[in-house]
N, C-alpha and C. Protein backbone atom coordinates (compact mmCIF):
# COMPACT_ATOMS: atom_id res chain seq x y z
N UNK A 1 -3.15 -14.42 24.71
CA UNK A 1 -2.73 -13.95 23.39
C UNK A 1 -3.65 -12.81 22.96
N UNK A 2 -3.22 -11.38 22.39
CA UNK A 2 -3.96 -10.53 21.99
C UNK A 2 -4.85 -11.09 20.57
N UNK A 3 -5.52 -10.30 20.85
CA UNK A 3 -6.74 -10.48 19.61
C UNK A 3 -5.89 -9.74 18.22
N UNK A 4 -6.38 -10.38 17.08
CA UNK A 4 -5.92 -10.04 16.13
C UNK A 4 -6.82 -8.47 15.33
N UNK A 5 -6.28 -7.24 15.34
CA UNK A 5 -7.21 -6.23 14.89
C UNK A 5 -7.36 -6.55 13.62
N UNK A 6 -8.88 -5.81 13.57
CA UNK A 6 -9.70 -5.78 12.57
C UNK A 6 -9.07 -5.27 11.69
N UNK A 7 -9.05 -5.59 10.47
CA UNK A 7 -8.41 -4.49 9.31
C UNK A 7 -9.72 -4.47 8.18
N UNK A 8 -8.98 -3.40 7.49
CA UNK A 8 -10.12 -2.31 6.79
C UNK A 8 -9.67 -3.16 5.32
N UNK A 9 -10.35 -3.58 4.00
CA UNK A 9 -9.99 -4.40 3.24
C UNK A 9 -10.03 -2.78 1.97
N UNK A 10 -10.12 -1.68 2.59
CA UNK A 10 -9.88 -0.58 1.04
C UNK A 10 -8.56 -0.13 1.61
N UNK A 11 -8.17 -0.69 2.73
CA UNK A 11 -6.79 -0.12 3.29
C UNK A 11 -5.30 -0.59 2.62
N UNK A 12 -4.60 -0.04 2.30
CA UNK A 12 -3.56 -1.08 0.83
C UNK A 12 -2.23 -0.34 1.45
N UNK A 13 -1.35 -1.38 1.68
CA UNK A 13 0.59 -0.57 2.01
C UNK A 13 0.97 -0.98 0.63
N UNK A 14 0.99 -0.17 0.03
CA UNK A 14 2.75 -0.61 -0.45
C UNK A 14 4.11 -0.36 -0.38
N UNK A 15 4.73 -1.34 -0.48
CA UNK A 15 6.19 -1.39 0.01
C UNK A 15 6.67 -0.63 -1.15
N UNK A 16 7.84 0.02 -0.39
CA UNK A 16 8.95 0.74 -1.10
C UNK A 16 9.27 0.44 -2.53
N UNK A 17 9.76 -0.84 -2.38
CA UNK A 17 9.48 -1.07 -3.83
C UNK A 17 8.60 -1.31 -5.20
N UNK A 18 7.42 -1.58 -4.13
CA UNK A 18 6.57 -1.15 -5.15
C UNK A 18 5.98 0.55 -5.32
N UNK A 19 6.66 1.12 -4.76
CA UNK A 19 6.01 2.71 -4.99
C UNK A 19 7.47 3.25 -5.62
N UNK A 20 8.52 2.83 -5.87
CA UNK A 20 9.35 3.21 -6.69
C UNK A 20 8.70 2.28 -7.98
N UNK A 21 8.94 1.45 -8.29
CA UNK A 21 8.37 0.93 -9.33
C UNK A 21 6.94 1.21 -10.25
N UNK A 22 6.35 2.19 -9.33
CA UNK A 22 5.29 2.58 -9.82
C UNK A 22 5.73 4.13 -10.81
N UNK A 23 6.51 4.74 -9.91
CA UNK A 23 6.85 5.81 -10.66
C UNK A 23 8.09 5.50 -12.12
N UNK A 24 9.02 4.61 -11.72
CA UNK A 24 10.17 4.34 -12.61
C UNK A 24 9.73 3.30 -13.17
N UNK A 25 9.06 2.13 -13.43
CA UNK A 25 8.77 1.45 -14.23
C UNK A 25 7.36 1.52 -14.69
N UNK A 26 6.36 1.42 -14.44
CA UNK A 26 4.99 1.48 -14.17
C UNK A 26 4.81 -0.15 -14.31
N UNK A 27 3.79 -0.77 -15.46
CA UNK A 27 3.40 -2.30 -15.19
C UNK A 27 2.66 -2.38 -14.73
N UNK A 28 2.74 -3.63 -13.86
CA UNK A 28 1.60 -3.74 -12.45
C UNK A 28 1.29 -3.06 -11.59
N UNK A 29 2.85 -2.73 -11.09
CA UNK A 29 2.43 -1.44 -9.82
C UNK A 29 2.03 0.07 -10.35
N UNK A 30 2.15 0.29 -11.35
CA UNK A 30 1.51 1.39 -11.63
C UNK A 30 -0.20 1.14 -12.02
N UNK A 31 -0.21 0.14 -12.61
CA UNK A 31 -1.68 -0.29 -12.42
C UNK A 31 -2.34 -0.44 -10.72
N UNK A 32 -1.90 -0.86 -10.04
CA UNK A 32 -2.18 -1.09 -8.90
C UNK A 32 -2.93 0.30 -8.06
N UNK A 33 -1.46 0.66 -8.31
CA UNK A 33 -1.39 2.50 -7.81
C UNK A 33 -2.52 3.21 -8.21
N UNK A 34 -2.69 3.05 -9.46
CA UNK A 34 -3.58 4.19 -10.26
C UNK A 34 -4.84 3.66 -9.60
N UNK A 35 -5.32 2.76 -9.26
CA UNK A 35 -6.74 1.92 -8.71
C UNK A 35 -6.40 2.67 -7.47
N UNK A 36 -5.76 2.82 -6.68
CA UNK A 36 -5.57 3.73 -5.49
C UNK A 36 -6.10 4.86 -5.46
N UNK A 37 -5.50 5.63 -6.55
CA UNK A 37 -5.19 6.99 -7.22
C UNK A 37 -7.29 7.23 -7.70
N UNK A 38 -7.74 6.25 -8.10
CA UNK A 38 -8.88 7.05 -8.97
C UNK A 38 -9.80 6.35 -8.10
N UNK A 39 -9.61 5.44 -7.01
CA UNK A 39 -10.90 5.58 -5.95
C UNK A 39 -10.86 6.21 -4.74
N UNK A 40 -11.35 7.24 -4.45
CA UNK A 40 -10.85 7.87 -2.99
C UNK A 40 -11.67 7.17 -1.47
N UNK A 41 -12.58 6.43 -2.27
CA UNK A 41 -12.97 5.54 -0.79
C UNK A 41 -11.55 4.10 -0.06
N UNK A 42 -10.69 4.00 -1.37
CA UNK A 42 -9.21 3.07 -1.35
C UNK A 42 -8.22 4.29 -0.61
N UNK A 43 -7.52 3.55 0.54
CA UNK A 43 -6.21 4.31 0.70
C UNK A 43 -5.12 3.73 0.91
N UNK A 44 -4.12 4.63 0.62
CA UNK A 44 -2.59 4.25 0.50
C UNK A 44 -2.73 4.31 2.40
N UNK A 45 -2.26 3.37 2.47
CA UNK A 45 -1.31 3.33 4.56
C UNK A 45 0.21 3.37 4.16
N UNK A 46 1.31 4.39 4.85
CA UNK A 46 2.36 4.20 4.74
C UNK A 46 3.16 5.30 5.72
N UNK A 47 4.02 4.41 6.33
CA UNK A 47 5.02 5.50 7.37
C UNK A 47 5.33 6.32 6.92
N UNK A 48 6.42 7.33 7.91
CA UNK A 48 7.57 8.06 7.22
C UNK A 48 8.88 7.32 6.86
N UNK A 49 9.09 6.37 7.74
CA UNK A 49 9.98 5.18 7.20
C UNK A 49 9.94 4.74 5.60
N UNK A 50 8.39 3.79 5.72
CA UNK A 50 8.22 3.68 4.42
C UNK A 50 8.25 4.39 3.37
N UNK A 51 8.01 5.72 3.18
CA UNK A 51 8.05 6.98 2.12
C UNK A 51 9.86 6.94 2.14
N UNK A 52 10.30 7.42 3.25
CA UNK A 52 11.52 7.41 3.08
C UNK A 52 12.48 6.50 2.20
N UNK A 53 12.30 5.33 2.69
CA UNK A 53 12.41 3.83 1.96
C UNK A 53 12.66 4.16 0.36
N UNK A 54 11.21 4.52 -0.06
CA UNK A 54 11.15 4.53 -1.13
C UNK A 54 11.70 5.70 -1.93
N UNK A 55 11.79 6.66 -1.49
CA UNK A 55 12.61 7.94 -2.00
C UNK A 55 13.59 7.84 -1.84
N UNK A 56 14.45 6.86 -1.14
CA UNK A 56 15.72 6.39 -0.87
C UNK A 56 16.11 5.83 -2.60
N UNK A 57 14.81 5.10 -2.99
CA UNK A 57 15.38 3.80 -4.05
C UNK A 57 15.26 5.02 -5.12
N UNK A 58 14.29 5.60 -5.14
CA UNK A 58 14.44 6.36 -6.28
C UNK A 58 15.23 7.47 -6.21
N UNK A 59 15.76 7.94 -5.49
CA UNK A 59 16.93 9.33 -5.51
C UNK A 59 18.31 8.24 -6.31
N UNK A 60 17.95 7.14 -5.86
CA UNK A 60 19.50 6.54 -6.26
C UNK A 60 19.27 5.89 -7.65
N UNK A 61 18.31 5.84 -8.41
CA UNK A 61 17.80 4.97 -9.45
C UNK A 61 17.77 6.03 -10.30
N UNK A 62 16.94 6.82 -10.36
CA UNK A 62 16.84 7.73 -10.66
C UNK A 62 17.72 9.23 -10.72
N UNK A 63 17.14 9.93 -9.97
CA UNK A 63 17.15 11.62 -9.19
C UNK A 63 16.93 12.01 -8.12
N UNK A 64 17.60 12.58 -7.53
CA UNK A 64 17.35 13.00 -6.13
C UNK A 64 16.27 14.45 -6.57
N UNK A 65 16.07 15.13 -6.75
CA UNK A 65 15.29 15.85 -7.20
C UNK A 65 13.78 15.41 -7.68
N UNK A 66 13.99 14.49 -8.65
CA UNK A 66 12.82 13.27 -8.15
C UNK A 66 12.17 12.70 -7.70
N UNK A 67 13.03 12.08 -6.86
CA UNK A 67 12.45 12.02 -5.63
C UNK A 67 11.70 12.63 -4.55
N UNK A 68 12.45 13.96 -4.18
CA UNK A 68 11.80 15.30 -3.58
C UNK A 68 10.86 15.20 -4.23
N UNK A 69 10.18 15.83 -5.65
CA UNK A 69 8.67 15.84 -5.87
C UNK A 69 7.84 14.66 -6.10
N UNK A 70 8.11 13.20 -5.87
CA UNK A 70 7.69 12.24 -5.62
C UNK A 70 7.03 12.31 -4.43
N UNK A 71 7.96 12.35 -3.34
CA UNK A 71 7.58 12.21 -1.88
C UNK A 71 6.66 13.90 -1.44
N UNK A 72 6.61 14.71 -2.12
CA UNK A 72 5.50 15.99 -2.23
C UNK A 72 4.33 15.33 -2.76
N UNK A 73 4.26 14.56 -3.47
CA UNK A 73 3.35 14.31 -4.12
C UNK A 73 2.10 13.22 -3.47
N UNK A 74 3.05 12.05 -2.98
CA UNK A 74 2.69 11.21 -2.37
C UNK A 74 1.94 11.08 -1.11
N UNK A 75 2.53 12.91 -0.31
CA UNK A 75 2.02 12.66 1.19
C UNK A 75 0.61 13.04 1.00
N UNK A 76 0.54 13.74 -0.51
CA UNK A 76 -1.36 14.48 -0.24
C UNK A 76 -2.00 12.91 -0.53
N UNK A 77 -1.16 11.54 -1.14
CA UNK A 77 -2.18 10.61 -0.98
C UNK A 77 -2.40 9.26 0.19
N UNK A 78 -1.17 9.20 0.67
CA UNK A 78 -1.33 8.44 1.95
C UNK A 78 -2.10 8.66 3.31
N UNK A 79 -2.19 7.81 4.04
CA UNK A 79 -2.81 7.87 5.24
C UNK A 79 -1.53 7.46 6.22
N UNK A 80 -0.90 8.70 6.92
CA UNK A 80 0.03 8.78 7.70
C UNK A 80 -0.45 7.88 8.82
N UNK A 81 0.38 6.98 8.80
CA UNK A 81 0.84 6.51 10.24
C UNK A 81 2.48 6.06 10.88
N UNK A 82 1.93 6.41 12.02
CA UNK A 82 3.44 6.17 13.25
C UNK A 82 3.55 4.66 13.31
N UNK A 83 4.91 4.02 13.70
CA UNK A 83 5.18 2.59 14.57
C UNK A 83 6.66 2.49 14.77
N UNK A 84 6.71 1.60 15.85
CA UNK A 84 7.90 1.46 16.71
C UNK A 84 9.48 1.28 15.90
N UNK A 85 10.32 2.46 16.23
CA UNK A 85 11.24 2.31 15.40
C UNK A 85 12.36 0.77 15.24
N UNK A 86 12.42 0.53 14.35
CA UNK A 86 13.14 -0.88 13.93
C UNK A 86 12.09 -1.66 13.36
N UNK A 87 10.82 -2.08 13.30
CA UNK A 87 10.29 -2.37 12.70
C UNK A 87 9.90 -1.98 11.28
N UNK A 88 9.31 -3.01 10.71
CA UNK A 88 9.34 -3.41 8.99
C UNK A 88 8.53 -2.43 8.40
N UNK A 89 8.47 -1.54 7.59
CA UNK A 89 8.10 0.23 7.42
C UNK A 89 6.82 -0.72 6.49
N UNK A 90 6.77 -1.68 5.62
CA UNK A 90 5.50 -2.14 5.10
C UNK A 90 4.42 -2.95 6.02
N UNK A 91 5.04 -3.40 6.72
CA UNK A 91 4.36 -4.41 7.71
C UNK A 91 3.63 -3.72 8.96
N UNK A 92 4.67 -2.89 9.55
CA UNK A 92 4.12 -1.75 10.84
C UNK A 92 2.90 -0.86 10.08
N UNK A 93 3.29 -0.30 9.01
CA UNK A 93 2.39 0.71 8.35
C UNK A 93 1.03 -0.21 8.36
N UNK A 94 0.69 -1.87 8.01
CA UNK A 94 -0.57 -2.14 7.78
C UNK A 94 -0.62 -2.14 9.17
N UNK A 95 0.07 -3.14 10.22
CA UNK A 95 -0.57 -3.06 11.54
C UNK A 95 -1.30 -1.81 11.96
N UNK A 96 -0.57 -1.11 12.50
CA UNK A 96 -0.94 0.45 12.74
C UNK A 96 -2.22 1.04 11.56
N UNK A 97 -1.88 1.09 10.58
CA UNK A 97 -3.11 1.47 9.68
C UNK A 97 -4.08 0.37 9.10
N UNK A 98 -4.18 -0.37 9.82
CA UNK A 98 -5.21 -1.71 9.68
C UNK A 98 -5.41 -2.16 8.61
N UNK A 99 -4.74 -1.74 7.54
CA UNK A 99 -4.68 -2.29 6.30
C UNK A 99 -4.72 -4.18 5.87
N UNK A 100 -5.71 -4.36 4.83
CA UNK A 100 -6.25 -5.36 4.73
C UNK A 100 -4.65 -6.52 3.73
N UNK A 101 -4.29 -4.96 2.92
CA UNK A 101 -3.45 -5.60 1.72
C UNK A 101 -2.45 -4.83 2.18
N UNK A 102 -0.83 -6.17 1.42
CA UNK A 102 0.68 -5.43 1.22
C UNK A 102 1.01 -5.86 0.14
N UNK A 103 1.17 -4.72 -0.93
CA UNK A 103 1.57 -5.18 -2.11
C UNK A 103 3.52 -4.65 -1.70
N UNK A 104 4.06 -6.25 -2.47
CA UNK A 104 5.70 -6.03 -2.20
C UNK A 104 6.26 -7.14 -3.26
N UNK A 105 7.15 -7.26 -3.59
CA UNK A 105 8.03 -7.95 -4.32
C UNK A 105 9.11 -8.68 -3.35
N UNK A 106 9.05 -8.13 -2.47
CA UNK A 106 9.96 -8.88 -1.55
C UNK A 106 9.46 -10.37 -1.14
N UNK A 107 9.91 -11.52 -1.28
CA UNK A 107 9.44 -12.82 -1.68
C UNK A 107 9.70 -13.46 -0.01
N UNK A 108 10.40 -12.70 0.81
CA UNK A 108 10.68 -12.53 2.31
C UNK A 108 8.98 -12.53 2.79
N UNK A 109 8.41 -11.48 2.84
CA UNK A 109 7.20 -10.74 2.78
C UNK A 109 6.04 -12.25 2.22
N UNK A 110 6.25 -12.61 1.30
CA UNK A 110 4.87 -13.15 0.35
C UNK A 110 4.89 -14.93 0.74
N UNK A 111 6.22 -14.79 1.55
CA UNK A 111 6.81 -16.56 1.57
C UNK A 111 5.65 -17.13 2.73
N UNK A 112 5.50 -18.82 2.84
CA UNK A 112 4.68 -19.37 3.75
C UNK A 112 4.75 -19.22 5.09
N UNK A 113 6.18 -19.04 5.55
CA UNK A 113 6.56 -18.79 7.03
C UNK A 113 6.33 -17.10 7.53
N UNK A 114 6.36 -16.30 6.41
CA UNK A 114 6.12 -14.61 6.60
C UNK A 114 4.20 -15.10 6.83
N UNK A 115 3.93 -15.40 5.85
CA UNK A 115 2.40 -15.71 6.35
C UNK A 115 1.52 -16.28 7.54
N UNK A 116 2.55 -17.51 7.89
CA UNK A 116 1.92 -17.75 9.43
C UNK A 116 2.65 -16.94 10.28
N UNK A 117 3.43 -16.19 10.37
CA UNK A 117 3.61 -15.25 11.35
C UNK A 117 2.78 -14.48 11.06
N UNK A 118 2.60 -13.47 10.36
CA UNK A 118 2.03 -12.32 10.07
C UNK A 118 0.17 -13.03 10.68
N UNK A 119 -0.46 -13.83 9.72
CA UNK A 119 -1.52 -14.83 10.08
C UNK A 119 -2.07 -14.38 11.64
N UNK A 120 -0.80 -14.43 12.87
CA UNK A 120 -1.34 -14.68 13.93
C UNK A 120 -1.14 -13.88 14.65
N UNK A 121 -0.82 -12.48 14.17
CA UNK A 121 -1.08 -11.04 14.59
C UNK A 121 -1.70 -10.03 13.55
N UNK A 122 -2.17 -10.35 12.86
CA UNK A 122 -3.15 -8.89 11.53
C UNK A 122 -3.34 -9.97 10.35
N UNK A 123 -4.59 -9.48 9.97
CA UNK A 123 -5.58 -10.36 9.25
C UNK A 123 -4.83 -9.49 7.79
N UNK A 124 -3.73 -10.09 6.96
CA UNK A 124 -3.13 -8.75 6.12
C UNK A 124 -2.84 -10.44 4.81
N UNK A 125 -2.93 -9.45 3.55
CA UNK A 125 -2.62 -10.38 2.46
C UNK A 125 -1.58 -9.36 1.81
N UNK A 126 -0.36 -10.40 1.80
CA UNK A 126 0.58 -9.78 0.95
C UNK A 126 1.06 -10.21 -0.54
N UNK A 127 0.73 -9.60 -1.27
CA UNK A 127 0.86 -10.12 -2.76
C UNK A 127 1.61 -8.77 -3.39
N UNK A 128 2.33 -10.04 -4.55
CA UNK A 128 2.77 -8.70 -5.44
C UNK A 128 1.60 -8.06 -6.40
N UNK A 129 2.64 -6.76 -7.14
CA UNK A 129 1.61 -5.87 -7.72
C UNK A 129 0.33 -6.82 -8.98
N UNK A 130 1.31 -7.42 -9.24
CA UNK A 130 0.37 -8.53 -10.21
C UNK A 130 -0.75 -9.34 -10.07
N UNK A 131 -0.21 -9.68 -8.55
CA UNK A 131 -1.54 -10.54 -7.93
C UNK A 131 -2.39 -10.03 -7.52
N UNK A 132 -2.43 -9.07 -6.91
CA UNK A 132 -3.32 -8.02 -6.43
C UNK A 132 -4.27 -6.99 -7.63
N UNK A 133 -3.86 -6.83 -8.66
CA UNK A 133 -4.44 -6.54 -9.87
C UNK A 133 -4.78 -7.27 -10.70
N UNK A 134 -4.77 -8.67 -10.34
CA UNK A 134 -5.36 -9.97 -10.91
C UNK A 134 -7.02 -10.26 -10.15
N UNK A 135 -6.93 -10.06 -8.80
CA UNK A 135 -8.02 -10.02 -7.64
C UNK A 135 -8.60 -8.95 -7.37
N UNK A 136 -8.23 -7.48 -7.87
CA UNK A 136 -8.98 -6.64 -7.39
C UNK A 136 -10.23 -6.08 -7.95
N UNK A 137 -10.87 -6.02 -7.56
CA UNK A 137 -12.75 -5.78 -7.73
C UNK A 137 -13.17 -5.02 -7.25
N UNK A 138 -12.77 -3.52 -7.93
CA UNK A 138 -13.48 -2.33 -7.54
C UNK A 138 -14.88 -2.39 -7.10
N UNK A 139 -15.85 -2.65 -7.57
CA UNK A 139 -17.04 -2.77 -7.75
C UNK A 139 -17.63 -3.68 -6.35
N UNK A 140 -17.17 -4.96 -6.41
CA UNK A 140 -17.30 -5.64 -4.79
C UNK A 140 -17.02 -5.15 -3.56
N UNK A 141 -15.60 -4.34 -3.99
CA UNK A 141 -14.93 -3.98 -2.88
C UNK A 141 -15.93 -2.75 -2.38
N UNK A 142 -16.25 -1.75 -3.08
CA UNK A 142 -16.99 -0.41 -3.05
C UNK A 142 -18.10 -1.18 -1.90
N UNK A 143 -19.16 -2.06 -2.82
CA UNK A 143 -20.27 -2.66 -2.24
C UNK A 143 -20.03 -3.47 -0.83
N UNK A 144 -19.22 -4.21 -0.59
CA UNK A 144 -18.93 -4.21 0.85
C UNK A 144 -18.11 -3.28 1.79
N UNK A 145 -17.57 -2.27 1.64
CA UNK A 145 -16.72 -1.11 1.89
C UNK A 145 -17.63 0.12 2.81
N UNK A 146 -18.04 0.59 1.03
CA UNK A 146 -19.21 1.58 1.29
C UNK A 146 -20.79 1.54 1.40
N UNK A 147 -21.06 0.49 0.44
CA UNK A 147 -22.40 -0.11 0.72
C UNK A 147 -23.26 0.81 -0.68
N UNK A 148 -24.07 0.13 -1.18
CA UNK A 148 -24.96 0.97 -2.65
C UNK A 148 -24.55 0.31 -3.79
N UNK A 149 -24.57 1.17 -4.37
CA UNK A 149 -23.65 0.67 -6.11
C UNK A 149 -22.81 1.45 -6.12
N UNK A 150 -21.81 0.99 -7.07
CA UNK A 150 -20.52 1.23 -7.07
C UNK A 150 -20.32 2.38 -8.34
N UNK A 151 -20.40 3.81 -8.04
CA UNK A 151 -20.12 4.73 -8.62
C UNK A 151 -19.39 4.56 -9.72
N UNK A 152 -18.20 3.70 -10.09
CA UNK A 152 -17.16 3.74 -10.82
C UNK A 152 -15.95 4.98 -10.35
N UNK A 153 -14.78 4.96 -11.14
CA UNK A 153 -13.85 6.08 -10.62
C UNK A 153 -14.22 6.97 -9.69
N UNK A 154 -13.70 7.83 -9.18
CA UNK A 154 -13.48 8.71 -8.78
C UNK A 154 -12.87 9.93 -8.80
N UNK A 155 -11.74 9.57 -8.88
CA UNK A 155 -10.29 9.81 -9.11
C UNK A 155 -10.04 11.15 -8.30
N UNK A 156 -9.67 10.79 -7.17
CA UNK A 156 -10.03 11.64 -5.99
C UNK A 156 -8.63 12.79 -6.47
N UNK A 157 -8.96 14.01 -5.95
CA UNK A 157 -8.04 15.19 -6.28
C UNK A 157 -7.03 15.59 -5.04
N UNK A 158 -6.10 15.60 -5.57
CA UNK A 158 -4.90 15.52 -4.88
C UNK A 158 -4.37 17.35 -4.78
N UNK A 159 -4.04 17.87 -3.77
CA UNK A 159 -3.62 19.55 -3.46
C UNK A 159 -2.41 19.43 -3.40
């Protein structure tokens, strides 16, 4: 049996729906996001699948035009990665980008049986936007991450 890779715990997917929901509703996932958004040692992991995904939900919810400068916007903050086509655009994106966290709403994703599978190939916690902004600890995370004290914000600049 292969070894389970290491994942990076500032490494964060979110699923499609939560990156439409961040822009069209805000809430949690826009809280979530913005903790993304204003530490630049935290990164977004996400396919072209997954981007797609999500500019899918919002061209149709929304604007297609919208969308277009959504997904402009988005690629200066993700950490591009590739994986095997047919696979799950939130799930491949942490494998491949070693991501520690999947924030999703999909209850498929967060259920006990998605967990012992997932469990026994990538060390990955999937919670929704709520739970994950209930647990997250800038300040800890920084200090085991990066190591020192924890600067506060950042709010890393986006081109």
């Amino acid at each position: 049996m292969p070894e389970t890779p290491e994942t990076n715990p500032a490494r964060i997917v979110a699923d499609a729906d939560v990156l439409a929901a961040d822009l069209l509703a805000g809430g949690a996932a826009r809280e979530t996001m913005d903790e993304i958004r204003d530490h630049s040692w935290v990164e977004l992991v996400a396919s072209d699948p997954l981007l797609a995904d999500a500019e899918a939900v919002i061209a149709e919810v929304a604007d297609p035009d919208l969308a277009a400068a959504w997904r402009e916007e988005i690629e200066d903050l993700r950490v591009a990665v590739e994986h095997p086509e047919g696979d799950h655009p939130a799930l491949a994106s942490a494998y491949q980008g070693q991501a520690a966290h999947v924030l999703s709403y999909d209850e498929n994703l967060r259920g006990a049986k998605a967990s012992a599978t997932l469990g026994s190939r990538l060390n990955v916690s999937v919670k929704t936007p709520e739970g994950f902004a209930a647990l997250f600890d800038a300040e800890s995370l920084y200090e085991a991450v990066e190591g020192g004290e924890y600067p506060g914000p950042d709010e890393r600049t986006i081109e």
